[in-house]
PDB file of N, CA and C in Angstrom:
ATOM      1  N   UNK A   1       0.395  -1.057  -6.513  1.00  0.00           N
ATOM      2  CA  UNK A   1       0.768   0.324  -6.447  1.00  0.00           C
ATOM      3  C   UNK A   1       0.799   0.737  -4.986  1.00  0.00           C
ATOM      4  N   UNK A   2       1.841   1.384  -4.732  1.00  0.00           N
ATOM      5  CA  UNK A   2       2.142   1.765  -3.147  1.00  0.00           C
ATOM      6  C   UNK A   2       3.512   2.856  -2.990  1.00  0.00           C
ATOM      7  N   UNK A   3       3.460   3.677  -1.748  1.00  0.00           N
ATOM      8  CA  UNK A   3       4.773   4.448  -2.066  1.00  0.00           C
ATOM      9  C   UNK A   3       5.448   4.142  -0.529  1.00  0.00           C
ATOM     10  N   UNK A   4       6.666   4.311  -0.654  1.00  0.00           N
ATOM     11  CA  UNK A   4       7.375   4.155   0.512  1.00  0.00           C
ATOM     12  C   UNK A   4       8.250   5.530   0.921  1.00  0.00           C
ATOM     13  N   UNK A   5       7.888   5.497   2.188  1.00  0.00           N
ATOM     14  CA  UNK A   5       8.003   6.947   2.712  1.00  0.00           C
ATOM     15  C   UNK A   5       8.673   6.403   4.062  1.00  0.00           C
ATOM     16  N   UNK A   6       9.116   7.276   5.342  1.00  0.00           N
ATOM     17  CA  UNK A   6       9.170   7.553   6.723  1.00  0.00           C
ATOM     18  C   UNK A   6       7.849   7.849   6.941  1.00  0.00           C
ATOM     19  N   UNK A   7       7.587   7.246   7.967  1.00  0.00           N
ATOM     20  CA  UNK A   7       6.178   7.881   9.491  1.00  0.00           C
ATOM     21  C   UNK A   7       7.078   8.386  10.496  1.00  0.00           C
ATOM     22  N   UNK A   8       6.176   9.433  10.804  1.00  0.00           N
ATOM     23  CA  UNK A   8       6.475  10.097  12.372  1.00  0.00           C
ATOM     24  C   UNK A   8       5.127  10.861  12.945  1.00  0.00           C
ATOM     25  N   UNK A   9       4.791  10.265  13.938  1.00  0.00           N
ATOM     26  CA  UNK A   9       3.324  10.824  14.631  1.00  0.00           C
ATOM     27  C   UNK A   9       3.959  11.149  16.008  1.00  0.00           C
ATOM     28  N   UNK A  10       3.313  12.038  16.874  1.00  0.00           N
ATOM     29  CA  UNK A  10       3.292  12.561  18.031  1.00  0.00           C
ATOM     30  C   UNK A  10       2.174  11.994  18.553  1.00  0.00           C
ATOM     31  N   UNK A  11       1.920  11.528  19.560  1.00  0.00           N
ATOM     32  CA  UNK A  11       0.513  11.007  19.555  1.00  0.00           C
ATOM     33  C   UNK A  11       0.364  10.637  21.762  1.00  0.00           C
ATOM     34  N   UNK A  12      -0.653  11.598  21.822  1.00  0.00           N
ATOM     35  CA  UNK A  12      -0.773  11.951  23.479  1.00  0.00           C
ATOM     36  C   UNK A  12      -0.977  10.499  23.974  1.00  0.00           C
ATOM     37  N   UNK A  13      -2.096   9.478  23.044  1.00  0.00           N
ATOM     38  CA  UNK A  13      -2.234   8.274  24.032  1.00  0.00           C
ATOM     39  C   UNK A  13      -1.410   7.544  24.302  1.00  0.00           C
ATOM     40  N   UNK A  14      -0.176   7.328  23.234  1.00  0.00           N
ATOM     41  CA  UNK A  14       1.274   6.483  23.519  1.00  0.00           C
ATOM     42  C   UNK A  14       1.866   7.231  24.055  1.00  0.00           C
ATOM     43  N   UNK A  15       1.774   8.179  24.298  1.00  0.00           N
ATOM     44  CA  UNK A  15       2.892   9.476  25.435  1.00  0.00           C
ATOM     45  C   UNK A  15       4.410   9.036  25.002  1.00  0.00           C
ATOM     46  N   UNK A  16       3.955   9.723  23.610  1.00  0.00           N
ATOM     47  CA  UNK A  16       5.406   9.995  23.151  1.00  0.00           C
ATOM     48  C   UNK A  16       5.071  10.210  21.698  1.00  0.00           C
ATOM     49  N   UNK A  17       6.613   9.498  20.384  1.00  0.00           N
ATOM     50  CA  UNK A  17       6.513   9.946  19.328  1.00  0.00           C
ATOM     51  C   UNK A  17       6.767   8.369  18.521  1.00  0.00           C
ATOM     52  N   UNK A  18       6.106   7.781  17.669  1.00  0.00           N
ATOM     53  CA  UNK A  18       5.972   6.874  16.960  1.00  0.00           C
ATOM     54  C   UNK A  18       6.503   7.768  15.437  1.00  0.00           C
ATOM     55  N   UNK A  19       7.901   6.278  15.377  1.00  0.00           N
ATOM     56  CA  UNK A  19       8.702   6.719  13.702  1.00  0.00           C
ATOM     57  C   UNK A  19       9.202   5.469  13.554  1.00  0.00           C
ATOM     58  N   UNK A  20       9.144   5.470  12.018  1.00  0.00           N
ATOM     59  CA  UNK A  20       9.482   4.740  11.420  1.00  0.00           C
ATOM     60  C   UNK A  20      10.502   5.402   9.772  1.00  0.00           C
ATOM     61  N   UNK A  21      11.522   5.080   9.741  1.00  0.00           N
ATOM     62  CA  UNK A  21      12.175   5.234   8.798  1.00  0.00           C
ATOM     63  C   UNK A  21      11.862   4.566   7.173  1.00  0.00           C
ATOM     64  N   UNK A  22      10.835   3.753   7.176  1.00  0.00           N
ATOM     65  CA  UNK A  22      10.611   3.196   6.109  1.00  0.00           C
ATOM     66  C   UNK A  22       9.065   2.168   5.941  1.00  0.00           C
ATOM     67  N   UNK A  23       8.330   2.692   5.883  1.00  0.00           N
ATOM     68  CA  UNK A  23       7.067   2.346   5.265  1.00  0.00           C
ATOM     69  C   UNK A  23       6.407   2.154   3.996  1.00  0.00           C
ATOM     70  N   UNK A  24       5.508   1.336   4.539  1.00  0.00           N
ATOM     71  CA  UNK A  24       4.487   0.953   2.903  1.00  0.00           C
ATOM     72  C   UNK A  24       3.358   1.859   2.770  1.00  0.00           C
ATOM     73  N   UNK A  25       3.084   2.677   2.438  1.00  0.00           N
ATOM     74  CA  UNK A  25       1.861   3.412   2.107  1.00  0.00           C
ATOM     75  C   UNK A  25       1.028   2.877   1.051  1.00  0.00           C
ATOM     76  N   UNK A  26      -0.218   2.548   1.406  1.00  0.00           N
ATOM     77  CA  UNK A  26      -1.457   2.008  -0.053  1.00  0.00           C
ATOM     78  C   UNK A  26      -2.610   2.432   0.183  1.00  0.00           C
ATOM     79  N   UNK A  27      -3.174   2.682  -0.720  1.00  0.00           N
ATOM     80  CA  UNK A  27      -4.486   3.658  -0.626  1.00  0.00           C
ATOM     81  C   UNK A  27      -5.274   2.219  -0.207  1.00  0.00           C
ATOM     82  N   UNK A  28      -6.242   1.757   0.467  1.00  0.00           N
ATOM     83  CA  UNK A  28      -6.832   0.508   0.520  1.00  0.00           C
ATOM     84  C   UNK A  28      -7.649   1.126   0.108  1.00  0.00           C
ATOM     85  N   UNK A  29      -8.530   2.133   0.076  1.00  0.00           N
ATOM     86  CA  UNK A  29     -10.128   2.311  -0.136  1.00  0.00           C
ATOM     87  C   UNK A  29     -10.183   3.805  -0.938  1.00  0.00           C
ATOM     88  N   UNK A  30     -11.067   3.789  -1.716  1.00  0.00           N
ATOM     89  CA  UNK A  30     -11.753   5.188  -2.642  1.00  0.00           C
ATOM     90  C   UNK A  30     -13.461   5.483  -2.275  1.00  0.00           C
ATOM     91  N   UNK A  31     -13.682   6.273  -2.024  1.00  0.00           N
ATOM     92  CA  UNK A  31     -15.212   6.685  -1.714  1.00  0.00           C
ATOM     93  C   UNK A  31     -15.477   7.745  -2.541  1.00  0.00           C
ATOM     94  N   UNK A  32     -16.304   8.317  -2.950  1.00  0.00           N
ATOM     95  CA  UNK A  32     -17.065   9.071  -2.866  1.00  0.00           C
ATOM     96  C   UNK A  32     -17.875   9.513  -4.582  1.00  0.00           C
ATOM     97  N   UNK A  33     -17.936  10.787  -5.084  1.00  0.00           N
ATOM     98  CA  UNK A  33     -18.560  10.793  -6.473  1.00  0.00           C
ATOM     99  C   UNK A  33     -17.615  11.775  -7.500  1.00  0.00           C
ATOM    100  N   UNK A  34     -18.127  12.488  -8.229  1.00  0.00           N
ATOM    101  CA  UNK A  34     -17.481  12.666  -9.790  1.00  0.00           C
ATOM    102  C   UNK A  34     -16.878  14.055  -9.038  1.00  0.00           C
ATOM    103  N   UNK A  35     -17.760  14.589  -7.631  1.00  0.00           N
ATOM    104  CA  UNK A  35     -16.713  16.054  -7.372  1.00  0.00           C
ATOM    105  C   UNK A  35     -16.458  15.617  -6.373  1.00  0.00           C
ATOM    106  N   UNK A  36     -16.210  14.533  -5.423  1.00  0.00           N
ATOM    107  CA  UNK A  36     -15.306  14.537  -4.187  1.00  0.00           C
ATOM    108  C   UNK A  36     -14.722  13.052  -4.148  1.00  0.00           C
ATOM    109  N   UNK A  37     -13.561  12.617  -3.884  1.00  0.00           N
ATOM    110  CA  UNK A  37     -13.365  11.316  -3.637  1.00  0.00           C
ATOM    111  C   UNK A  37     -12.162  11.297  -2.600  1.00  0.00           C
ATOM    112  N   UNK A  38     -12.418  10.464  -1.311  1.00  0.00           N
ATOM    113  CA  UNK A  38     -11.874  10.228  -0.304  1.00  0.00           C
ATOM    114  C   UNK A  38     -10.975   8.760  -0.039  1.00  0.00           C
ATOM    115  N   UNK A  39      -9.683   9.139  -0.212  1.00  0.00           N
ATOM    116  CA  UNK A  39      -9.164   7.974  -0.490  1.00  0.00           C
ATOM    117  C   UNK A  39      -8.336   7.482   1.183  1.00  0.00           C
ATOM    118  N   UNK A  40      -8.466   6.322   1.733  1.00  0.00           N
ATOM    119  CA  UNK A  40      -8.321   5.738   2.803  1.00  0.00           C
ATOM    120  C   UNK A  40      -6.550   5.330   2.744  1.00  0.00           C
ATOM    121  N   UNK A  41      -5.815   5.623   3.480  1.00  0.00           N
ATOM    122  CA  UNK A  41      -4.330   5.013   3.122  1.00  0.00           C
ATOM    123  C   UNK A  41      -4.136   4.539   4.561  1.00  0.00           C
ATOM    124  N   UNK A  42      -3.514   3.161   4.215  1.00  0.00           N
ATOM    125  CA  UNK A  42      -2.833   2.424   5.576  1.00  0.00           C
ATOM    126  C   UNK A  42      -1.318   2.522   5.222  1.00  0.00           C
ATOM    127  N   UNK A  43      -0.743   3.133   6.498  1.00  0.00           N
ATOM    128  CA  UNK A  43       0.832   3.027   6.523  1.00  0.00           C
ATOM    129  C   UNK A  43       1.551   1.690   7.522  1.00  0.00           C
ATOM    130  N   UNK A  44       1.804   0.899   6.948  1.00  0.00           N
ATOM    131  CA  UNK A  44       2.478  -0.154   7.045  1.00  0.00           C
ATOM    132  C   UNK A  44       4.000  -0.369   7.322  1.00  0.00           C
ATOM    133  N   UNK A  45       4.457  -0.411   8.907  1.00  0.00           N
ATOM    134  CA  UNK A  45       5.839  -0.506   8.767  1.00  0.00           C
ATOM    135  C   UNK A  45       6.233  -1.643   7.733  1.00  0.00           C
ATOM    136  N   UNK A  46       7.732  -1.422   7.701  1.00  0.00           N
ATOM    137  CA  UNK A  46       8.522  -2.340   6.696  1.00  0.00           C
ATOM    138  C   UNK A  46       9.790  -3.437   7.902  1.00  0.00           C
ATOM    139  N   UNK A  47       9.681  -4.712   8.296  1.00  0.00           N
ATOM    140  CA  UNK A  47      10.341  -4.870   9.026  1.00  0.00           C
ATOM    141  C   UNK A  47      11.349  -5.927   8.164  1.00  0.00           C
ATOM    142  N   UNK A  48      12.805  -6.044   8.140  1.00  0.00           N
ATOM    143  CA  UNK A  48      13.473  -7.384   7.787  1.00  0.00           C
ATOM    144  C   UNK A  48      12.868  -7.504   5.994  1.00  0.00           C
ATOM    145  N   UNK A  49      12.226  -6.097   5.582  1.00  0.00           N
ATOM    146  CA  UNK A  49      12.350  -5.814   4.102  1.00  0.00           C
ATOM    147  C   UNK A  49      10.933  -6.712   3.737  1.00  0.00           C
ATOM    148  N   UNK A  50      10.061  -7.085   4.613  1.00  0.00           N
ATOM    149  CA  UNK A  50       9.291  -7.347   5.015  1.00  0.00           C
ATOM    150  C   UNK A  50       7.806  -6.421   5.187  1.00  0.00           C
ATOM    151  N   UNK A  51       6.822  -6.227   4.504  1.00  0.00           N
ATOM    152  CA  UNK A  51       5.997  -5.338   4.616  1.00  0.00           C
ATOM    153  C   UNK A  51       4.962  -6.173   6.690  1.00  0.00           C
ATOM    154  N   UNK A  52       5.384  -5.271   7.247  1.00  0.00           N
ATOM    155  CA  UNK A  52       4.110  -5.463   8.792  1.00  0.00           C
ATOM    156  C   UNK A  52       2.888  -5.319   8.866  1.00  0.00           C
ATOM    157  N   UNK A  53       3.285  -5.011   9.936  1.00  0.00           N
ATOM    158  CA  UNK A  53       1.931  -4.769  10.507  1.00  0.00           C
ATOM    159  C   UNK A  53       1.513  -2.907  10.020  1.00  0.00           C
ATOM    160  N   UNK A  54       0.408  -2.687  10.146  1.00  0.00           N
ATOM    161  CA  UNK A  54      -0.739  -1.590  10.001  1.00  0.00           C
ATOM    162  C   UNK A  54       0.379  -0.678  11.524  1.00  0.00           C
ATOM    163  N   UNK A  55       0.573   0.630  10.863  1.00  0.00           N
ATOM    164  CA  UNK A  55       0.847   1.332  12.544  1.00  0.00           C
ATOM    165  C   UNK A  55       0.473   2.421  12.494  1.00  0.00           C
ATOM    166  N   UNK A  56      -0.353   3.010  10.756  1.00  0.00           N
ATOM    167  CA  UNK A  56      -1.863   3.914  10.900  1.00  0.00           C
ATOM    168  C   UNK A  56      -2.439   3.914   9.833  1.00  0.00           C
ATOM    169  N   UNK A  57      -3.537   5.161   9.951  1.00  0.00           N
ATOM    170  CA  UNK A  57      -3.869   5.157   8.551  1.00  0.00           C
ATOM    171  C   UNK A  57      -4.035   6.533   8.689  1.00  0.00           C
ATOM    172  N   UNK A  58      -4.779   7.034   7.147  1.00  0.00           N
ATOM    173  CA  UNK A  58      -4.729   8.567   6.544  1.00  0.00           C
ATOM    174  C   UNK A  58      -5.785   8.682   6.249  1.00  0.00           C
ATOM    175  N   UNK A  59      -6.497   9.691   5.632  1.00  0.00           N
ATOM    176  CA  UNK A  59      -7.641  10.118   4.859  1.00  0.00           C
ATOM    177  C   UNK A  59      -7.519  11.072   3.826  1.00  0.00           C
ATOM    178  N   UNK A  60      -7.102  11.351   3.027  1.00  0.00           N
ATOM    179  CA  UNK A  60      -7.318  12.074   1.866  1.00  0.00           C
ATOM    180  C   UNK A  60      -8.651  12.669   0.903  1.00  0.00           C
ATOM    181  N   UNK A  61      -8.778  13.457   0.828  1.00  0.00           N
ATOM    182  CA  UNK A  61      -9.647  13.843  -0.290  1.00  0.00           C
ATOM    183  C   UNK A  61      -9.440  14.977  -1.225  1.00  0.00           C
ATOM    184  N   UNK A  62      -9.660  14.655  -2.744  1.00  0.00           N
ATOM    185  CA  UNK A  62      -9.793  15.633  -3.700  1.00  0.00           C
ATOM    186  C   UNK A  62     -10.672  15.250  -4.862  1.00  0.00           C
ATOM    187  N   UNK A  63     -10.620  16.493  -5.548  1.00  0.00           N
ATOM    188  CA  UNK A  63     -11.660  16.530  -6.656  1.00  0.00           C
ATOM    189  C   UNK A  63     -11.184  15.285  -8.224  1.00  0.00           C
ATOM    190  N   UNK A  64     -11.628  14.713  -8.494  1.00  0.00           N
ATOM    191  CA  UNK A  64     -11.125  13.684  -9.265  1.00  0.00           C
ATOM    192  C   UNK A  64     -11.738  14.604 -10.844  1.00  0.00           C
ATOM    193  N   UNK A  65     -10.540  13.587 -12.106  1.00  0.00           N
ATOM    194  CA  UNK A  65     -10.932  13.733 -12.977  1.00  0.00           C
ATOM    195  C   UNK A  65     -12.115  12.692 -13.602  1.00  0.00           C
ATOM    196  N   UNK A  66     -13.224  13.488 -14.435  1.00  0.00           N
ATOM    197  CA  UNK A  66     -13.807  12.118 -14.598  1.00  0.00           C
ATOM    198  C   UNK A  66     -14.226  12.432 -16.251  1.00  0.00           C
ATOM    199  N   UNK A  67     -12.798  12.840 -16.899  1.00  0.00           N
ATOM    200  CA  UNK A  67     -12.478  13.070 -18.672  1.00  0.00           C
ATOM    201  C   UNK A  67     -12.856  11.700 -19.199  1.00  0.00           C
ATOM    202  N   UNK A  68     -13.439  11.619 -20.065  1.00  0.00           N
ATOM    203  CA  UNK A  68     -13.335  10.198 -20.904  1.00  0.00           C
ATOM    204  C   UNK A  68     -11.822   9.771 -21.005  1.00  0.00           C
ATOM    205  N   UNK A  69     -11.048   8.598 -20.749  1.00  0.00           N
ATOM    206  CA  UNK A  69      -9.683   8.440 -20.583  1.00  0.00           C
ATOM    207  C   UNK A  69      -8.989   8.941 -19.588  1.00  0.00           C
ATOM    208  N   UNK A  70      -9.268   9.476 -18.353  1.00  0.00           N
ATOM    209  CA  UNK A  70      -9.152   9.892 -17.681  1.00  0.00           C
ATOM    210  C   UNK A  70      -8.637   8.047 -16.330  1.00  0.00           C
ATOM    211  N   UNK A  71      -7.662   8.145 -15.373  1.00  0.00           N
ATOM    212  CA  UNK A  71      -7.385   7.004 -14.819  1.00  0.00           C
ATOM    213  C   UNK A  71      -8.660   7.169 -13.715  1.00  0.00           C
ATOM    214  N   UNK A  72      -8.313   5.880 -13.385  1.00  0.00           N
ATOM    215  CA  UNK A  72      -9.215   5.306 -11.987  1.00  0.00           C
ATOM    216  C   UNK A  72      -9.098   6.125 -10.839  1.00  0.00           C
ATOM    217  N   UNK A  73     -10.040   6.104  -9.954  1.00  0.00           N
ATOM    218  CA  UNK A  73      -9.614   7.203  -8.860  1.00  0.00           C
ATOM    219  C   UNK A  73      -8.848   6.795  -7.776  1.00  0.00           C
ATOM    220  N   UNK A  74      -8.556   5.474  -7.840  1.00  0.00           N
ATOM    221  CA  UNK A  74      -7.341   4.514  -7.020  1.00  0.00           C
ATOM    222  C   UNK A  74      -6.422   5.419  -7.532  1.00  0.00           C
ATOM    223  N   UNK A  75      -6.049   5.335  -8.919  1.00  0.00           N
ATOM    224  CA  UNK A  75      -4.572   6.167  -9.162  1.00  0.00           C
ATOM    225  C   UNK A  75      -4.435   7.092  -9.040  1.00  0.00           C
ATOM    226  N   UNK A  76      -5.662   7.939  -9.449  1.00  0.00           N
ATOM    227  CA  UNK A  76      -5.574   9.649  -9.318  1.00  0.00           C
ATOM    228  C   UNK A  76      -5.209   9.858  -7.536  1.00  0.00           C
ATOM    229  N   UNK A  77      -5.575   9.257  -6.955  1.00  0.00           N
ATOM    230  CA  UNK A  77      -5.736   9.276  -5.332  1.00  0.00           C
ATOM    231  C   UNK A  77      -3.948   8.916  -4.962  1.00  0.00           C
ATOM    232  N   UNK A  78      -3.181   8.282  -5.593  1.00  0.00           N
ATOM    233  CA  UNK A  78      -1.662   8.436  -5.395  1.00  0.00           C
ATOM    234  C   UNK A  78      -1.246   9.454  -6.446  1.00  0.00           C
ATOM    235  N   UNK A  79      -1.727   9.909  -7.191  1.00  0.00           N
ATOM    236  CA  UNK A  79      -1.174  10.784  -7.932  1.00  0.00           C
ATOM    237  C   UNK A  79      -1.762  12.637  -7.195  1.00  0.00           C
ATOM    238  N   UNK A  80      -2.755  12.657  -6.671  1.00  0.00           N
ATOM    239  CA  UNK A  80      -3.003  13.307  -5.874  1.00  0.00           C
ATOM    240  C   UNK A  80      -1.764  13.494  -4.795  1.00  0.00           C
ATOM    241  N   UNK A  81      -1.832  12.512  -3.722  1.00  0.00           N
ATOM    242  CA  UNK A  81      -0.520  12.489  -2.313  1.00  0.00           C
ATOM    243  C   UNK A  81       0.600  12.551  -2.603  1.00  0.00           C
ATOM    244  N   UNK A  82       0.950  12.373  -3.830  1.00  0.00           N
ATOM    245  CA  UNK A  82       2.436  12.536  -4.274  1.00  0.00           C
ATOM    246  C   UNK A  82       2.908  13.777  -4.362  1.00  0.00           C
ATOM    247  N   UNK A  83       1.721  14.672  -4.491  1.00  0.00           N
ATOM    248  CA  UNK A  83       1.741  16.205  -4.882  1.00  0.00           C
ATOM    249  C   UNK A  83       1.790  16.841  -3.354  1.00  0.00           C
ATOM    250  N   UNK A  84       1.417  15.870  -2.278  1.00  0.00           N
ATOM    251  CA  UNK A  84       1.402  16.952  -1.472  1.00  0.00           C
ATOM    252  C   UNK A  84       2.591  17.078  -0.434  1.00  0.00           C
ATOM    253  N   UNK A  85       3.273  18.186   0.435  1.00  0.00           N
ATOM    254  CA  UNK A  85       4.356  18.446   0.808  1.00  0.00           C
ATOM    255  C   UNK A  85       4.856  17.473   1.547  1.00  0.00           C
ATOM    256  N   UNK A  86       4.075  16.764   2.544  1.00  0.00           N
ATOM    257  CA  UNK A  86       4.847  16.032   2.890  1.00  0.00           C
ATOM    258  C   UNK A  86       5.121  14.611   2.662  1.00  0.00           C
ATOM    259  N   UNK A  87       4.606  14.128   1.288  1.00  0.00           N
ATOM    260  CA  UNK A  87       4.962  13.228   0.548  1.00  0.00           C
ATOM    261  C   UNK A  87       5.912  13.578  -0.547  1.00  0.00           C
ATOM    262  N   UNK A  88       6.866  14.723  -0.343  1.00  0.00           N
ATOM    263  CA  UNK A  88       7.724  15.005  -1.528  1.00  0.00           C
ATOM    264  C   UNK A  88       9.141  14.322  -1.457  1.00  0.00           C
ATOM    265  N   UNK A  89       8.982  13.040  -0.184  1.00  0.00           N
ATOM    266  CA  UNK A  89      10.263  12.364  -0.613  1.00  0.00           C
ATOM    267  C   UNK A  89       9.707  10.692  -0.604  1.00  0.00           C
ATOM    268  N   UNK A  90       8.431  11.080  -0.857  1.00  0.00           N
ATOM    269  CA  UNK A  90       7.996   9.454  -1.239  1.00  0.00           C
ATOM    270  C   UNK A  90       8.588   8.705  -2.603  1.00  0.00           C
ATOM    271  N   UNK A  91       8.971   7.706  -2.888  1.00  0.00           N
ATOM    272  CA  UNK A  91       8.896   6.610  -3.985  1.00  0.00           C
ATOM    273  C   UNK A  91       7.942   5.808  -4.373  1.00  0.00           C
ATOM    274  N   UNK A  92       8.022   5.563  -5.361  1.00  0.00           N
ATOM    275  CA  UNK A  92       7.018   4.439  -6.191  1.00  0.00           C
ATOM    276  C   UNK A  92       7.048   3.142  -5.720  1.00  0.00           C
ATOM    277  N   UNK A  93       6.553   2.588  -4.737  1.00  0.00           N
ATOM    278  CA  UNK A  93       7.183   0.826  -4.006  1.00  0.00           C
ATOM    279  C   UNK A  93       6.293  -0.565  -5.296  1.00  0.00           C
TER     280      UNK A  93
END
């Protein structure tokens, strides 16, 4: 499970603007308990259709469901970022 999006960072120590038109986004990591969970995402350029190298990562957090039948908080944690604005032209990779 992973979504593929564009990166674009501004970023003072490269003195300039880092983009990428096509990335791998994956949550690698979930932390936390039944009212907070912090999910870790590495964005991964895509080179030659080719998943790369690491060129950042994210941090996320929200309140998880924890219903009997309720999914894992790996999924809730992409089903979470999918919701938010500037993942509204992400895909399912």
């Amino acid at each position: 499970m992973a979504l593929k999006k564009s990166f674009s960072e501004t970023n003072s120590y490269m003195n300039g603007k880092l983009e990428s038109a096509n990335c791998y986004w994956k949550v690698t990591s979930v932390n936390g308990s039944k009212n907070k969970v912090s999910a870790s995402v590495s964005v991964m350029a895509i080179v030659d259709g080719q998943i790369s190298n690491q060129i950042a990562s994210r941090e996320y957090s929200f309140a998880p469901s924890v219903e009997d039948g309720s999914k894992n908080f790996i999924a809730q944690a992409y089903e979470y970022i999918k919701l938010l604005p500037e993942f509204s032209d992400a895909v399912d990779a």
